[in-house]
N, C-alpha and C. Protein backbone atom coordinates (compact mmCIF):
# COMPACT_ATOMS: atom_id res chain seq x y z
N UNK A 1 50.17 207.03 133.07
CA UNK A 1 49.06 207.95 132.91
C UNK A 1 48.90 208.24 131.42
N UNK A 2 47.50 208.27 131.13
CA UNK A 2 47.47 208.57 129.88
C UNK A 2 46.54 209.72 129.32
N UNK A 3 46.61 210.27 127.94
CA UNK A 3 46.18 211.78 127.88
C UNK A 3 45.26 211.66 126.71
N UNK A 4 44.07 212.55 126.55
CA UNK A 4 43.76 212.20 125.88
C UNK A 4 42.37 213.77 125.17
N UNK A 5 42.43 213.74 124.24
CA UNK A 5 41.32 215.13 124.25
C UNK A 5 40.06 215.04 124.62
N UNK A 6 39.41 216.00 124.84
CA UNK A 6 38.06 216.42 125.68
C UNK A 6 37.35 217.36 125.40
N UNK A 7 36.40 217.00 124.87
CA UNK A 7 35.43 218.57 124.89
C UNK A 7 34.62 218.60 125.51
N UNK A 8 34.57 219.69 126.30
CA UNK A 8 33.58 220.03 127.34
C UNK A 8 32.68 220.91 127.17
N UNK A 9 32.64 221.75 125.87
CA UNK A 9 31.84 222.56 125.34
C UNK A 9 31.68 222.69 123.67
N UNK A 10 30.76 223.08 123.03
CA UNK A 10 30.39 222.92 121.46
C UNK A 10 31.74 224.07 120.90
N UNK A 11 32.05 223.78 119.74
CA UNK A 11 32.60 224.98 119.10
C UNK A 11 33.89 224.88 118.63
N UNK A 12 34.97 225.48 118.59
CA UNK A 12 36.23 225.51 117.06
C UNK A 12 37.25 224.57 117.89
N UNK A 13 38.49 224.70 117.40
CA UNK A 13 39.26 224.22 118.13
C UNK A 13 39.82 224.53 119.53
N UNK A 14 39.61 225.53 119.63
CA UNK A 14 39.69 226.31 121.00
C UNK A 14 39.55 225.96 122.45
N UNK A 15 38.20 224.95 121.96
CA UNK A 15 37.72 224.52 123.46
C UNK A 15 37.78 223.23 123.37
N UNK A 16 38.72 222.41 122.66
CA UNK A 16 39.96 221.10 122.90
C UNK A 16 40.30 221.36 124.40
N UNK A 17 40.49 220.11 124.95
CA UNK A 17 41.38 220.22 126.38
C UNK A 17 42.68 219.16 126.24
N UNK A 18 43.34 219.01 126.39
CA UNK A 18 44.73 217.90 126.78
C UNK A 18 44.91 217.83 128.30
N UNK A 19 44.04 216.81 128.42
CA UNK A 19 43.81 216.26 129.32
C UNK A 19 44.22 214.71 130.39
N UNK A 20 45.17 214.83 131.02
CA UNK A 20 45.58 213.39 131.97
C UNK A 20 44.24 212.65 132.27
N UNK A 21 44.43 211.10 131.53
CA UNK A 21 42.96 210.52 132.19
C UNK A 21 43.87 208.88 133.08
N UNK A 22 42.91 208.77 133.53
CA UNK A 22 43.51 207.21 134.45
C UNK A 22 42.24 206.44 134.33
N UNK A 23 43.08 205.51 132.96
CA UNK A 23 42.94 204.27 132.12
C UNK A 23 42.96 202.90 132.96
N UNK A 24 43.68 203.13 134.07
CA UNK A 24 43.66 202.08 135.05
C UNK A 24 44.91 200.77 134.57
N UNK A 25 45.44 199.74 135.16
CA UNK A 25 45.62 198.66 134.61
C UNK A 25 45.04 197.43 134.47
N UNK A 26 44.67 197.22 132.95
CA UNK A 26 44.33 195.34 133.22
C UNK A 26 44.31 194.42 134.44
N UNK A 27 43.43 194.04 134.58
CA UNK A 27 43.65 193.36 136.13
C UNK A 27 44.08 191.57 135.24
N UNK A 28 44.41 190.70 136.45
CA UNK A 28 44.68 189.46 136.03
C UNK A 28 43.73 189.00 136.12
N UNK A 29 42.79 188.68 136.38
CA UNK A 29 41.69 188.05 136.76
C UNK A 29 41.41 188.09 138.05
N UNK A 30 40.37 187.05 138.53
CA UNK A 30 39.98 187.38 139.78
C UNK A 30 40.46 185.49 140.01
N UNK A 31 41.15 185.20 141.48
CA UNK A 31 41.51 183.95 141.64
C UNK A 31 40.27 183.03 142.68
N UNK A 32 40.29 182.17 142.33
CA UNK A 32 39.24 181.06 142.54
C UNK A 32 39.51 180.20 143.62
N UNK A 33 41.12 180.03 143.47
CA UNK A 33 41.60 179.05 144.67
C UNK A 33 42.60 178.22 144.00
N UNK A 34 43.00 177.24 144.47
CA UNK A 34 43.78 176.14 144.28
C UNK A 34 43.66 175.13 143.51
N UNK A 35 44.51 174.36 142.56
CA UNK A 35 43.82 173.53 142.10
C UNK A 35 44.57 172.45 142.78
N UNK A 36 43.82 171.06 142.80
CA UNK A 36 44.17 169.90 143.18
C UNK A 36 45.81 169.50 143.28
N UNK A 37 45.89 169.53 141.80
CA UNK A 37 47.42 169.32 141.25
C UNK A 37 48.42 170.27 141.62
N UNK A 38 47.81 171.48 141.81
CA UNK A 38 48.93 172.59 142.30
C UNK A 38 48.78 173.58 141.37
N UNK A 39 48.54 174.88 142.06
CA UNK A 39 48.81 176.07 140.98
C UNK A 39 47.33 177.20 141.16
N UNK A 40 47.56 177.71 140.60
CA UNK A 40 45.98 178.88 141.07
C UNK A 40 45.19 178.80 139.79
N UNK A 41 43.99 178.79 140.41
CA UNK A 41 42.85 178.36 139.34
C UNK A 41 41.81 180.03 139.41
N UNK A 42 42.15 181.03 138.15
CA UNK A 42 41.68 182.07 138.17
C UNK A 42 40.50 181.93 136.74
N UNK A 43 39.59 183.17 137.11
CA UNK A 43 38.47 183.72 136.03
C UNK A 43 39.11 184.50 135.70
N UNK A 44 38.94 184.57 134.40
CA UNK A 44 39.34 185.90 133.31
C UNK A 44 37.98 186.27 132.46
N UNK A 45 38.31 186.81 131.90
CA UNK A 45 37.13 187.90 130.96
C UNK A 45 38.41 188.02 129.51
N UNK A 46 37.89 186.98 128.62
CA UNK A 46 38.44 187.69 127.20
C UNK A 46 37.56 188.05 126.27
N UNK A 47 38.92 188.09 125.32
CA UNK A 47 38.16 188.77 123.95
C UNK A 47 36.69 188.22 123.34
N UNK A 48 36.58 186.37 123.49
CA UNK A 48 35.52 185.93 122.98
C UNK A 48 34.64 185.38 123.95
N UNK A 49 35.04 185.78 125.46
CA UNK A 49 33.96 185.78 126.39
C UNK A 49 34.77 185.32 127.69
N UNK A 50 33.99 184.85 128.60
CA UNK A 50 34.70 184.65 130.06
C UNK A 50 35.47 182.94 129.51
N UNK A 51 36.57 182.66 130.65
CA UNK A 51 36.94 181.45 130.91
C UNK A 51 37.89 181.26 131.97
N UNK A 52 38.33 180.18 132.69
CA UNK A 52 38.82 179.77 133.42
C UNK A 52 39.76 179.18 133.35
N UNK A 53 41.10 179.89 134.06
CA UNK A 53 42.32 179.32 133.31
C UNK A 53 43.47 178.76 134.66
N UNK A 54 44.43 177.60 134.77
CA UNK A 54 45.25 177.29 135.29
C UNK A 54 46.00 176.69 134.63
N UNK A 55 47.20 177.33 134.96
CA UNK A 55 48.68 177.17 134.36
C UNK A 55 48.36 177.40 132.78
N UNK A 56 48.63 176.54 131.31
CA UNK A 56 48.34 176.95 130.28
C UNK A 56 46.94 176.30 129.86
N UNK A 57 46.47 175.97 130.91
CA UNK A 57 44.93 175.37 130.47
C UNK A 57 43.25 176.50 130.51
N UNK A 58 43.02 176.84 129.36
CA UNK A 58 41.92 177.89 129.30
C UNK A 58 40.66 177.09 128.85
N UNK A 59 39.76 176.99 129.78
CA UNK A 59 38.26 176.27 129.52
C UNK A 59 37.35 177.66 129.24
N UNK A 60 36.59 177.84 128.18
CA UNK A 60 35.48 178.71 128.25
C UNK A 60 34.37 178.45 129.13
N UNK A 61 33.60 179.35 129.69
CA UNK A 61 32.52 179.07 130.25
C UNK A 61 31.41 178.74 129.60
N UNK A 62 30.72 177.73 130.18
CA UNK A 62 29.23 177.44 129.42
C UNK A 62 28.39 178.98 129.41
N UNK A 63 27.81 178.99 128.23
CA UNK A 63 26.75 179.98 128.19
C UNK A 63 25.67 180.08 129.17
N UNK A 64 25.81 181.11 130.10
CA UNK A 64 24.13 181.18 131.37
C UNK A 64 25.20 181.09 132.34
N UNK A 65 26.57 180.65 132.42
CA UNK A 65 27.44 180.55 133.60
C UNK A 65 28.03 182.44 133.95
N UNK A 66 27.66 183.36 135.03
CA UNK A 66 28.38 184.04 134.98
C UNK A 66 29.86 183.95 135.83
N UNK A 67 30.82 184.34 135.45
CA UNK A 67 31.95 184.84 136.09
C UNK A 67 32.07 184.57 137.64
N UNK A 68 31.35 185.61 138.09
CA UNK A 68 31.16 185.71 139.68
C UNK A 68 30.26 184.50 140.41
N UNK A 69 29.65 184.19 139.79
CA UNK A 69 29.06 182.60 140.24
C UNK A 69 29.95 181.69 140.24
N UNK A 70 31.36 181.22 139.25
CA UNK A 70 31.83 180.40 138.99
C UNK A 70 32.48 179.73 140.45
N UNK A 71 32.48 178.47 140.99
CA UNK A 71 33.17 177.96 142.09
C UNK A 71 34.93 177.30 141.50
N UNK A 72 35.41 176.99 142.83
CA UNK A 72 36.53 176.39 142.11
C UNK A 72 36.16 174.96 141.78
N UNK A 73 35.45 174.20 142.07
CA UNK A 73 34.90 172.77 141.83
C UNK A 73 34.14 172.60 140.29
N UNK A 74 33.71 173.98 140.08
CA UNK A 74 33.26 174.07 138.48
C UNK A 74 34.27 174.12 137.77
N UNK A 75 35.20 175.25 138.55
CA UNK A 75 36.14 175.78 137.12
C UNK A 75 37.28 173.65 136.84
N UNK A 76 37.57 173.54 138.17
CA UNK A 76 38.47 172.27 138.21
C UNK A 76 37.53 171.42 137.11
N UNK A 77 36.61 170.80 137.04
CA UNK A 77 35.82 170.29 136.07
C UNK A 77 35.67 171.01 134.64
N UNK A 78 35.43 172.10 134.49
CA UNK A 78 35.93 172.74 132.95
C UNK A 78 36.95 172.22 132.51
N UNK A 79 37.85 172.56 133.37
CA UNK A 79 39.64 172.54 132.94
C UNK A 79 39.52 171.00 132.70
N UNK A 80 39.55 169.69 133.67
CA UNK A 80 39.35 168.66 133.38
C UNK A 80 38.73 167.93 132.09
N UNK A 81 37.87 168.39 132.11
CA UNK A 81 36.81 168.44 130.49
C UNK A 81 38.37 168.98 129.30
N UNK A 82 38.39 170.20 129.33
CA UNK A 82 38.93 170.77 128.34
C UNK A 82 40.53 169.82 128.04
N UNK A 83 41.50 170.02 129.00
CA UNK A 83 42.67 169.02 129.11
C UNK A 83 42.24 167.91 128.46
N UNK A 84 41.21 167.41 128.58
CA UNK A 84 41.07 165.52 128.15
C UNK A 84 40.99 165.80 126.49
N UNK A 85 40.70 166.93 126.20
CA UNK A 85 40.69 167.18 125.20
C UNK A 85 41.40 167.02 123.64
N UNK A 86 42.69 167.62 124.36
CA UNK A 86 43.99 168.00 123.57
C UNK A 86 44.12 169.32 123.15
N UNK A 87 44.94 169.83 122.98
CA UNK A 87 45.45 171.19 122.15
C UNK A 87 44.19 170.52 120.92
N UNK A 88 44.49 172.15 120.47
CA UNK A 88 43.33 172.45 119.42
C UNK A 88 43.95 171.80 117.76
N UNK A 89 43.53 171.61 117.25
CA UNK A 89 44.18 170.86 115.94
C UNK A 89 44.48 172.15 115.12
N UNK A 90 45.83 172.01 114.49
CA UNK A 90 46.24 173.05 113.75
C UNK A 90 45.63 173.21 112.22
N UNK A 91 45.27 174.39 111.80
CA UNK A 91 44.90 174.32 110.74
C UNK A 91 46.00 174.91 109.40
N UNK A 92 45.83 174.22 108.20
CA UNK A 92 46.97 175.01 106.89
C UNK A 92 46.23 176.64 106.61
N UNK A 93 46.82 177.16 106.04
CA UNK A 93 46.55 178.38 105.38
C UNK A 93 45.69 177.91 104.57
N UNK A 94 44.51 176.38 104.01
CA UNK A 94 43.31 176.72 103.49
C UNK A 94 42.33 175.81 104.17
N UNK A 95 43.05 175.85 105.74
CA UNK A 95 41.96 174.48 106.34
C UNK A 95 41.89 173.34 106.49
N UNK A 96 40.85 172.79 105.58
CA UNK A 96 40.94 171.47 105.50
C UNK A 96 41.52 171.24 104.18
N UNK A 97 41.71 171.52 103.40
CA UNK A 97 42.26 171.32 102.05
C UNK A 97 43.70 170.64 102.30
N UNK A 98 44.61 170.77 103.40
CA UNK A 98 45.74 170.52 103.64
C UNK A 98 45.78 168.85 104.49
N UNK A 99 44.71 168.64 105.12
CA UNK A 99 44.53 167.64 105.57
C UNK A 99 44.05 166.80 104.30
N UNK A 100 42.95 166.94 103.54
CA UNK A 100 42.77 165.93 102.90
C UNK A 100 43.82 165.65 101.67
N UNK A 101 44.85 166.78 101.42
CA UNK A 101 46.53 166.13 100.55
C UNK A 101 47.10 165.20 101.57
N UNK A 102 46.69 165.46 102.50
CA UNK A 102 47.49 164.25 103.50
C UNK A 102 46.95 162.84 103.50
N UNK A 103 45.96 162.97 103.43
CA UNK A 103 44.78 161.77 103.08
C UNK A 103 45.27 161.21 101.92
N UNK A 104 45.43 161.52 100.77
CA UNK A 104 45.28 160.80 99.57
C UNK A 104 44.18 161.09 99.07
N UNK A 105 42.84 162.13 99.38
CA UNK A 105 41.45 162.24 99.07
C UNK A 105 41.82 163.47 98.27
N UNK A 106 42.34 164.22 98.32
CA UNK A 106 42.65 164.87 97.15
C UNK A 106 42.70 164.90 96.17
N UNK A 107 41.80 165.98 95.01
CA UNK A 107 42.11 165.01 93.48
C UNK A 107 43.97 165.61 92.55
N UNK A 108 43.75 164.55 91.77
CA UNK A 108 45.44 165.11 91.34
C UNK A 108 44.98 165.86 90.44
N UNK A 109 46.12 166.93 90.39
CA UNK A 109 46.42 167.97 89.50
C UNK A 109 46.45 167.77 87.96
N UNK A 110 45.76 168.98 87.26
CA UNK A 110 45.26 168.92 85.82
C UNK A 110 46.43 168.66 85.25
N UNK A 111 46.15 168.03 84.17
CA UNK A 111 47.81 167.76 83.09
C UNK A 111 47.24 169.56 82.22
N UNK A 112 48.22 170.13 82.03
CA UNK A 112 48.33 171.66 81.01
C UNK A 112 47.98 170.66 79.84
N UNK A 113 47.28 171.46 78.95
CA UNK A 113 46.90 171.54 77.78
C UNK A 113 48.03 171.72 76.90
N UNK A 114 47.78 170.40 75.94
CA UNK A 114 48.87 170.62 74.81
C UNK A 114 48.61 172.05 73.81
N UNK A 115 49.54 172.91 73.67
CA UNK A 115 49.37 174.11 72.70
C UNK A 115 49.52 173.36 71.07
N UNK A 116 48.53 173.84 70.74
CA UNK A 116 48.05 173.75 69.13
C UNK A 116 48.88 174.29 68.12
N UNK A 117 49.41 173.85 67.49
CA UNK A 117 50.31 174.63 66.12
C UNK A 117 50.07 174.74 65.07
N UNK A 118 49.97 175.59 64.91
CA UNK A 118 49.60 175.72 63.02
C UNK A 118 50.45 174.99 61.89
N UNK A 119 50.05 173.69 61.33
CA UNK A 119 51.09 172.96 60.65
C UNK A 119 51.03 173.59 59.31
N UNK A 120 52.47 173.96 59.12
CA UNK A 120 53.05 174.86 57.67
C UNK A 120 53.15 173.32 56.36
N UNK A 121 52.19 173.90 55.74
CA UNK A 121 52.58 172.98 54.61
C UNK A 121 53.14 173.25 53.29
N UNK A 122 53.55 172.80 52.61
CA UNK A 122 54.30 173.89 51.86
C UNK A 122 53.59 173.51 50.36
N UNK A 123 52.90 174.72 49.76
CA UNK A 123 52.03 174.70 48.29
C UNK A 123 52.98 173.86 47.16
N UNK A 124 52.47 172.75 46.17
CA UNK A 124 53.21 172.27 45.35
C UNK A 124 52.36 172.94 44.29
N UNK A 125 53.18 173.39 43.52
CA UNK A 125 52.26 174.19 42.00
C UNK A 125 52.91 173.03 41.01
């Protein structure tokens, strides 16, 4: 259970409430059925939109597809699609910059600049 403040009327601190609210729990999704191969083929709702997930395989939904429409014969074909895929390609801390040092397409690194010296000559009188 979780608590949380409330105002139920305008004015100072006074008319604060501390209040028990029920936040509910996360549900898992809603399940779809079976998949072919074995294992439960559920809809979820995430952070960057709906998708369809069995075992560690997560297909997003096409855009115009809702949730509650989805069949298990769609979602099995997402997942299929997505699997043929591969895991997602990892990226370096600047992207592609790390792939193309791997390439050889990279250009090589500046040579430092020779520092200049003031040549002491010494006055003949």
């Amino acid at each position: 259970m979780a608590h949380a403040i409330r105002v139920h009327a305008y004015g100072g601190p006074e008319v604060l409430k501390w209040e028990a609210i029920d936040v509910g729990a996360p549900g898992p999704g809603r399940e779809l059925g079976e998949h072919p191969k074995g294992g439960k083929v559920t809809v979820k709702d995430g952070r960057y939109g709906a998708y369809v997930n069995w075992g560690k395989v997560n297909a997003t939904l096409p855009k115009g597809v809702e949730p509650k429409d989805v069949t298990v014969e769609q979602a099995v074909t997402l997942i299929a699609e997505r699997a043929a895929k591969g895991p997602a390609a990892k990226k370096g801390r600047f992207g592609k910059a790390k792939a193309a040092k791997a390439d050889g397409d990279a250009k090589p690194a500046k040579a430092k600049a020779k520092s200049k010296k003031a040549k002491v000559t010494a006055d003949e009188d």
